[in-house]
C-alpha atoms as a PDB file:
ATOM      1  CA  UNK A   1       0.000   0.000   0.000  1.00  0.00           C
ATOM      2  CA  UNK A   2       1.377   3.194  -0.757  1.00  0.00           C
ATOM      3  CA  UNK A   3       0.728   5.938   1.491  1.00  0.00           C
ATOM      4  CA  UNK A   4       2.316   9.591   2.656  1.00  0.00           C
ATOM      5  CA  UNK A   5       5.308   9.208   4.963  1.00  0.00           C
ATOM      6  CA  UNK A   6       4.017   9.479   8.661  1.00  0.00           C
ATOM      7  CA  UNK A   7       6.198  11.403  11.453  1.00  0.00           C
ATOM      8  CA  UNK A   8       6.700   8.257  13.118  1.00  0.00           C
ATOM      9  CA  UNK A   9       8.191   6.356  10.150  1.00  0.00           C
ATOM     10  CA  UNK A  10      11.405   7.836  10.384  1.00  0.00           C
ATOM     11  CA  UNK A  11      13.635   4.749  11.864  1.00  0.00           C
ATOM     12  CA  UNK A  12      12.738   3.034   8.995  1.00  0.00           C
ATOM     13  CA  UNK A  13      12.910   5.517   6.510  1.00  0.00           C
ATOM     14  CA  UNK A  14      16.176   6.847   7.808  1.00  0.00           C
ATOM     15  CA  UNK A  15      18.224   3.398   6.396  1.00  0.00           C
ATOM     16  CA  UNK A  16      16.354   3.654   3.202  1.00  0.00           C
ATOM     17  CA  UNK A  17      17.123   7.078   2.240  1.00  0.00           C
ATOM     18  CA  UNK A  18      20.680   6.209   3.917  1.00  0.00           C
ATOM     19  CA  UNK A  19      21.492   4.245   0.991  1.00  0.00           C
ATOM     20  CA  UNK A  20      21.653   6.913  -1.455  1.00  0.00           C
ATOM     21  CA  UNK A  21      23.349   8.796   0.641  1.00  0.00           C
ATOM     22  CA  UNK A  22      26.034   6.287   0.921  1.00  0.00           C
ATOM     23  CA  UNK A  23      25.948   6.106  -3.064  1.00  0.00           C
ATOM     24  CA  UNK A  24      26.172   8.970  -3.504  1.00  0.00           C
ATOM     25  CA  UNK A  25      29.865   9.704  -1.453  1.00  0.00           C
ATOM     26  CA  UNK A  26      29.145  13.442  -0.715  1.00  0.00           C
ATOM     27  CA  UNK A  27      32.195  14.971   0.797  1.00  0.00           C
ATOM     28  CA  UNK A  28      29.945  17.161   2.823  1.00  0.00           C
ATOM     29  CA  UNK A  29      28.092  14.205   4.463  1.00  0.00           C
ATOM     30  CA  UNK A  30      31.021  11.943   4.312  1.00  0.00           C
ATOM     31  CA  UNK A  31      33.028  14.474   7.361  1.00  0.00           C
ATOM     32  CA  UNK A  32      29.702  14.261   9.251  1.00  0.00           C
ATOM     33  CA  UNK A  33      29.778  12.179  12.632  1.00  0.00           C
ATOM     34  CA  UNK A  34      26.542   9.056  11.928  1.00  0.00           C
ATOM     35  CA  UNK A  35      24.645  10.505  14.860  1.00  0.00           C
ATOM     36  CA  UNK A  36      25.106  14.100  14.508  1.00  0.00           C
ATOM     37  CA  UNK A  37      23.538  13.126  10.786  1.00  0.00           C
ATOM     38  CA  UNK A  38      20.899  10.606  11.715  1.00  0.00           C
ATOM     39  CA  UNK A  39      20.028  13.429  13.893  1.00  0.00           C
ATOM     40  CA  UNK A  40      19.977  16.297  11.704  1.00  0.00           C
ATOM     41  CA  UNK A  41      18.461  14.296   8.859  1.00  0.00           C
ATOM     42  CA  UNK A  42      15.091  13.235  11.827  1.00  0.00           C
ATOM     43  CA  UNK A  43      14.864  16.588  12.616  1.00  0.00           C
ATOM     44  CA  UNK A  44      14.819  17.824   8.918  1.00  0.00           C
ATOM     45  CA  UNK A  45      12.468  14.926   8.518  1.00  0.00           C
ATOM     46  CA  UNK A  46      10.088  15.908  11.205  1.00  0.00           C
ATOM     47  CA  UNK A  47       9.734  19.740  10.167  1.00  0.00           C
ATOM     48  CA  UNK A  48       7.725  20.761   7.265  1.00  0.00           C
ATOM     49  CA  UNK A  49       9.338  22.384   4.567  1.00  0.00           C
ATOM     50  CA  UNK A  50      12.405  20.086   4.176  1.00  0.00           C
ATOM     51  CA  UNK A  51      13.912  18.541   1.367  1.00  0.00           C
ATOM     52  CA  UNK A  52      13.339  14.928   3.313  1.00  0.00           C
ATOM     53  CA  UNK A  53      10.198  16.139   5.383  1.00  0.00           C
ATOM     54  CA  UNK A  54       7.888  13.550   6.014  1.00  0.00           C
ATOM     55  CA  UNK A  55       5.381  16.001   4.157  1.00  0.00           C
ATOM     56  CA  UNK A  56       7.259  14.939   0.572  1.00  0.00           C
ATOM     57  CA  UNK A  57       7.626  11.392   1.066  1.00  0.00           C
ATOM     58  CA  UNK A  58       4.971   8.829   0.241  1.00  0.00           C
ATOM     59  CA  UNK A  59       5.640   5.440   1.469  1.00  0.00           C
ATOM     60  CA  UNK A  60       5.138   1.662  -0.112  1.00  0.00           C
ATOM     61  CA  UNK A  61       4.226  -0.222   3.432  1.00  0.00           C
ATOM     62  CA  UNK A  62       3.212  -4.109   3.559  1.00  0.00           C
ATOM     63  CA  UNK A  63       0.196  -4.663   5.757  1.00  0.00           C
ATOM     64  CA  UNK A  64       1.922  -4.877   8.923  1.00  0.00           C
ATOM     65  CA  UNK A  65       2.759  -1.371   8.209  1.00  0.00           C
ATOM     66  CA  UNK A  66       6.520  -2.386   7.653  1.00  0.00           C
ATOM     67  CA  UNK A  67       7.611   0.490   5.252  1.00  0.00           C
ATOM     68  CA  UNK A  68       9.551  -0.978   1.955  1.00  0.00           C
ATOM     69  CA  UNK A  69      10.470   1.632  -0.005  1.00  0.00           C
ATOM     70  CA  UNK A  70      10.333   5.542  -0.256  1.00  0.00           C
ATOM     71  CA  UNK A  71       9.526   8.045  -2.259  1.00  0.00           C
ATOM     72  CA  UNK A  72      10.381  12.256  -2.121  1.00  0.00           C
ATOM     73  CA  UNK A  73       9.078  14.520  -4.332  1.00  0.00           C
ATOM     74  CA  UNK A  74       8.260  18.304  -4.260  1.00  0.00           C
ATOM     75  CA  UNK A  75       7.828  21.321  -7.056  1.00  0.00           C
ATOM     76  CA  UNK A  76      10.163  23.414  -8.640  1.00  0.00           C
ATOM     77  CA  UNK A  77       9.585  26.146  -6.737  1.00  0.00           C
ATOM     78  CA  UNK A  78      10.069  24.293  -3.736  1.00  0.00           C
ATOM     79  CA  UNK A  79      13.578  23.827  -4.212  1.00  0.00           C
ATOM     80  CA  UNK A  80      14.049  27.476  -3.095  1.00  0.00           C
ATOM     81  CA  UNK A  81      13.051  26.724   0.377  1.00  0.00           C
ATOM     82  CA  UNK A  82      13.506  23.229   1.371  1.00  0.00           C
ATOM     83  CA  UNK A  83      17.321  23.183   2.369  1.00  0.00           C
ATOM     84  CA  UNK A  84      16.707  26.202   4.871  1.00  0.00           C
ATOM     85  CA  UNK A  85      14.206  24.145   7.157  1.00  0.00           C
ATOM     86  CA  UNK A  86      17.221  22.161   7.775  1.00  0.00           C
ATOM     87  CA  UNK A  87      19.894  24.954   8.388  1.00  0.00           C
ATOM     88  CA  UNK A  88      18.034  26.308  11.592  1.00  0.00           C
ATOM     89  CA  UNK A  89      18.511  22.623  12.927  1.00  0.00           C
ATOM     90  CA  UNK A  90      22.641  22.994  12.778  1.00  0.00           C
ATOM     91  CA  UNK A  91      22.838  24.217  16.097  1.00  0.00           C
ATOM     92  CA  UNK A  92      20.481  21.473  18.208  1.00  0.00           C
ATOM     93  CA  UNK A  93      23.649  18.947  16.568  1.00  0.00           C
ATOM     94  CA  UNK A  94      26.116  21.128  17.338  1.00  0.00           C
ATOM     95  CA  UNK A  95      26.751  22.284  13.599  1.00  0.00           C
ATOM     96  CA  UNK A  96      28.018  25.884  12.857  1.00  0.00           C
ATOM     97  CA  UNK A  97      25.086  27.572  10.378  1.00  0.00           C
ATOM     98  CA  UNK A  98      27.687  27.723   7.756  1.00  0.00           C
ATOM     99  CA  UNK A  99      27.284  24.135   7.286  1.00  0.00           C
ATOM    100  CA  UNK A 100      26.430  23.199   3.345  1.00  0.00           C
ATOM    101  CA  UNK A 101      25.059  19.491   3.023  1.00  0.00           C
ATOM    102  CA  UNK A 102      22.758  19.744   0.102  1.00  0.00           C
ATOM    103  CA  UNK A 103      22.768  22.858  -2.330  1.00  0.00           C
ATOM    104  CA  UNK A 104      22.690  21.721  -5.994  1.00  0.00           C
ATOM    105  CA  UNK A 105      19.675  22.601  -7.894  1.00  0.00           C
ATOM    106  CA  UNK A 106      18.149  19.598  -9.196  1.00  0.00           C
ATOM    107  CA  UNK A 107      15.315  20.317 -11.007  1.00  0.00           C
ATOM    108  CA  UNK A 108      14.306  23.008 -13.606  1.00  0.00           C
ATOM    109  CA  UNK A 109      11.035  25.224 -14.129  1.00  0.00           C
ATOM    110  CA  UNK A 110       7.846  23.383 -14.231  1.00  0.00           C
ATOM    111  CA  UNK A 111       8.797  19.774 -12.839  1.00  0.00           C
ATOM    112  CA  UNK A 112       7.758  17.803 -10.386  1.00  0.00           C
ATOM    113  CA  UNK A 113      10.685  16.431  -9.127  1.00  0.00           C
ATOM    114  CA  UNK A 114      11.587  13.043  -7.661  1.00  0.00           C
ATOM    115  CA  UNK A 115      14.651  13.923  -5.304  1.00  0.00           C
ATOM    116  CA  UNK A 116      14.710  10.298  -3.914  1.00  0.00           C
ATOM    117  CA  UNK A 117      13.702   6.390  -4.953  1.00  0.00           C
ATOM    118  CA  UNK A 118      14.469   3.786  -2.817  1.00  0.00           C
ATOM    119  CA  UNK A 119      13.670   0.396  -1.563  1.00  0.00           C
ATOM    120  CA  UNK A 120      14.457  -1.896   1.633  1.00  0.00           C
ATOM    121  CA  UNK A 121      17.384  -4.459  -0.082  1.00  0.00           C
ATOM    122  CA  UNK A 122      15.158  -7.382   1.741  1.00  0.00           C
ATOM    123  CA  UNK A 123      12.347  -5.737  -1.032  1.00  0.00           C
ATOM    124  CA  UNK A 124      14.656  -5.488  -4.082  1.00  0.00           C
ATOM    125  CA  UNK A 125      12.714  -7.392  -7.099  1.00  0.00           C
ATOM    126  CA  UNK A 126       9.274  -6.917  -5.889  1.00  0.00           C
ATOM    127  CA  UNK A 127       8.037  -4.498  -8.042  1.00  0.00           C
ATOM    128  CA  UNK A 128       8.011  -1.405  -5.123  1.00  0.00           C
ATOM    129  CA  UNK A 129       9.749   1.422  -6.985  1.00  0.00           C
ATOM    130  CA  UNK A 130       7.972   1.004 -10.370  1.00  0.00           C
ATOM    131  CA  UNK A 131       4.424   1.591  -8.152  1.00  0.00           C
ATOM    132  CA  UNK A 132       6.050   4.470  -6.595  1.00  0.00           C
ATOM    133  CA  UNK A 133       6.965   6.058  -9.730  1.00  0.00           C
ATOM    134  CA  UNK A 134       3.347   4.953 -10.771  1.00  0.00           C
ATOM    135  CA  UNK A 135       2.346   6.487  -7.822  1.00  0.00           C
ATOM    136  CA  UNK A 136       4.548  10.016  -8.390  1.00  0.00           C
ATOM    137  CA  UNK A 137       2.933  10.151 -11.873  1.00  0.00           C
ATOM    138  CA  UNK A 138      -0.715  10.480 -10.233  1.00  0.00           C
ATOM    139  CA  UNK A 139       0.704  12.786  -7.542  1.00  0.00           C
ATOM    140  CA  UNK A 140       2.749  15.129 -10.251  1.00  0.00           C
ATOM    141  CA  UNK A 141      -0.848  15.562 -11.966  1.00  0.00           C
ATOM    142  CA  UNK A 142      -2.596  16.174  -8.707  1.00  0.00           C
ATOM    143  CA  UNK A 143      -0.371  19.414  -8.250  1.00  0.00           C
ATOM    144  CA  UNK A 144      -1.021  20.609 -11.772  1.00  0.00           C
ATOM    145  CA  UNK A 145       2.157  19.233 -13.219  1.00  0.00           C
ATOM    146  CA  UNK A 146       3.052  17.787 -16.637  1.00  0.00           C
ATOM    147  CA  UNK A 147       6.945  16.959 -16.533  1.00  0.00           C
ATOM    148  CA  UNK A 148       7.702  14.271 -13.667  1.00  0.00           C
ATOM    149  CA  UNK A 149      11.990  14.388 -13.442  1.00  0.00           C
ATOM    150  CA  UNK A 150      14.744  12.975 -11.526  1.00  0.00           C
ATOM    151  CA  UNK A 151      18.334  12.104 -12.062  1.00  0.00           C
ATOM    152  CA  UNK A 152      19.807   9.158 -11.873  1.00  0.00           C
ATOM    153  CA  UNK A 153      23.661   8.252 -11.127  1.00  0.00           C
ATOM    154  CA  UNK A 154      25.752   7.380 -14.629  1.00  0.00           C
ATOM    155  CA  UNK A 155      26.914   4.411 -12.772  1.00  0.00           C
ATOM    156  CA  UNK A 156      23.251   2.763 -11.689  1.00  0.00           C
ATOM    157  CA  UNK A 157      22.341   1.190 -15.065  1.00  0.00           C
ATOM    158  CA  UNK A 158      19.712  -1.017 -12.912  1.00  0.00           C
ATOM    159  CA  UNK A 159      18.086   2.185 -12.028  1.00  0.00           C
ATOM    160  CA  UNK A 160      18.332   3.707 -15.335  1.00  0.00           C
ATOM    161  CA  UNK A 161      16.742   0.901 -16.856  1.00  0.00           C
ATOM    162  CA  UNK A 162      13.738   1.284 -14.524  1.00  0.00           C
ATOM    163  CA  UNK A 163      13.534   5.148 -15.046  1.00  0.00           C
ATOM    164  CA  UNK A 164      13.741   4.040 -18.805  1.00  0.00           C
ATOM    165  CA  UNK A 165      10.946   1.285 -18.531  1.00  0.00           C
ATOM    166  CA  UNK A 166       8.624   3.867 -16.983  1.00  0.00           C
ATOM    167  CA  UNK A 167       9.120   6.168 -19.665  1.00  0.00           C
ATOM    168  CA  UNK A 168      11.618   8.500 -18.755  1.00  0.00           C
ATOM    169  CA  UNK A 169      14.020  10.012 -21.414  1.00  0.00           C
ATOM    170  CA  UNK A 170      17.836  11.519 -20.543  1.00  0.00           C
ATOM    171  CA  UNK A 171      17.924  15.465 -21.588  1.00  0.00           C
ATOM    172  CA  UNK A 172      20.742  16.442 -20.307  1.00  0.00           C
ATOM    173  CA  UNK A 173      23.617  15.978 -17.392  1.00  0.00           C
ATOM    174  CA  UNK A 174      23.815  17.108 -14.465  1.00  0.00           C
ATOM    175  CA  UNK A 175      26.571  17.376 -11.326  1.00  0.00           C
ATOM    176  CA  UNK A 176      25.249  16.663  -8.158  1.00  0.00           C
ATOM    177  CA  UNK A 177      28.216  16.870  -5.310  1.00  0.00           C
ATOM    178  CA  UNK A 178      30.659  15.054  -6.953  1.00  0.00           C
ATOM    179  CA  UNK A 179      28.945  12.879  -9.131  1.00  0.00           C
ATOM    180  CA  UNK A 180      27.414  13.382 -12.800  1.00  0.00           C
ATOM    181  CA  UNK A 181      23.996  11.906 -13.090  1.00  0.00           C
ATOM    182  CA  UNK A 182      21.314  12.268 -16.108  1.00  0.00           C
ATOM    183  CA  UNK A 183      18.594  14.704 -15.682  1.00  0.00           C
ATOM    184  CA  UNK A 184      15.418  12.278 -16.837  1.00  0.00           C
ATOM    185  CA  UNK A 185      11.672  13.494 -17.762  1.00  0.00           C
ATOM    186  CA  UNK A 186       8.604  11.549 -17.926  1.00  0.00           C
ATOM    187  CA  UNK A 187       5.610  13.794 -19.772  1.00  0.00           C
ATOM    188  CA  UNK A 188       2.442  12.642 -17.105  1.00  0.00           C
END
């Protein structure tokens, strides 16, 4: 069952999104103590204009509620405010506020934008992110938007494939940190 991200989901969110973190080898996370990020990253999570605020991710859950997989999406024009929910958080982990985590723009004018797709390993195979994107496609429409994007890493041809599947198409590059990853758009 998909469903939007609850407050409480967090522990089990947390290791999903974790994993694209770790794929993603960003210096600026990288020099970041675990706890002082696992607690940054909840407290981002739990206010509500963050890039990773439980108000932009939708969930796939089984029906014990177990959460499998993640999605986190937002507008365009949300990009211009979701990284500063998270820099009045720096000092409650003992961060100075001239802390930069996250600060590549990611999407362009009039896209929805899927900033995050993953799924529990134990889940891999089953189907979970393809009904998520599903899933974003409905929700993209639902805010009055006709481009769904994302980017995907150069070197996650597994991923691509799925993006590809779903109808996505590459239109340009893009660095993210210190990684190049194809900017891909879906027409919903």
């Amino acid at each position: 069952m998909i469903r939007k991200a609850e407050k409480t989901d967090f522990p089990f969110i947390f290791p999903i999104l974790n994993q694209i973190f770790d794929e993603m080898q960003m210096e600026s996370i990288q020099k970041l103590p675990e706890s002082t990020f696992y607690d940054l990253m909840r407290l981002g999570y739990l206010s509500e204009n963050y890039r990773y605020s439980y108000r932009r991710i939708w969930v796939d859950a089984d029906q014990n509620s177990k959460v499998r997989g993640l999605i986190d999406m937002y507008s365009y024009n949300d990009q211009k405010i979701i990284d500063f929910a998270l820099k009045s958080k720096y000092a409650k982990v003992g961060l100075p506020t001239t802390t930069v985590i996250f600060d590549d723009q990611e999407a362009w004018p009039h896209e929805w934008y899927i900033d995050a797709l993953a799924t529990n390993p134990d889940d891999w195979g089953k189907g979970i992110g393809g009904s998520l994107l599903d899933a974003a496609s409905k929700i993209a429409k639902q805010h009055g938007y006709h481009k769904l994007s994302l980017n995907v890493d150069k070197e996650n041809p597994r991923a691509q494939r799925l993006y590809e599947y779903k109808g996505f198409k590459t239109t340009n590059e893009m660095t993210i940190g210190d990684r190049v990853y194809d900017h891909m758009i879906k027409e919903v």
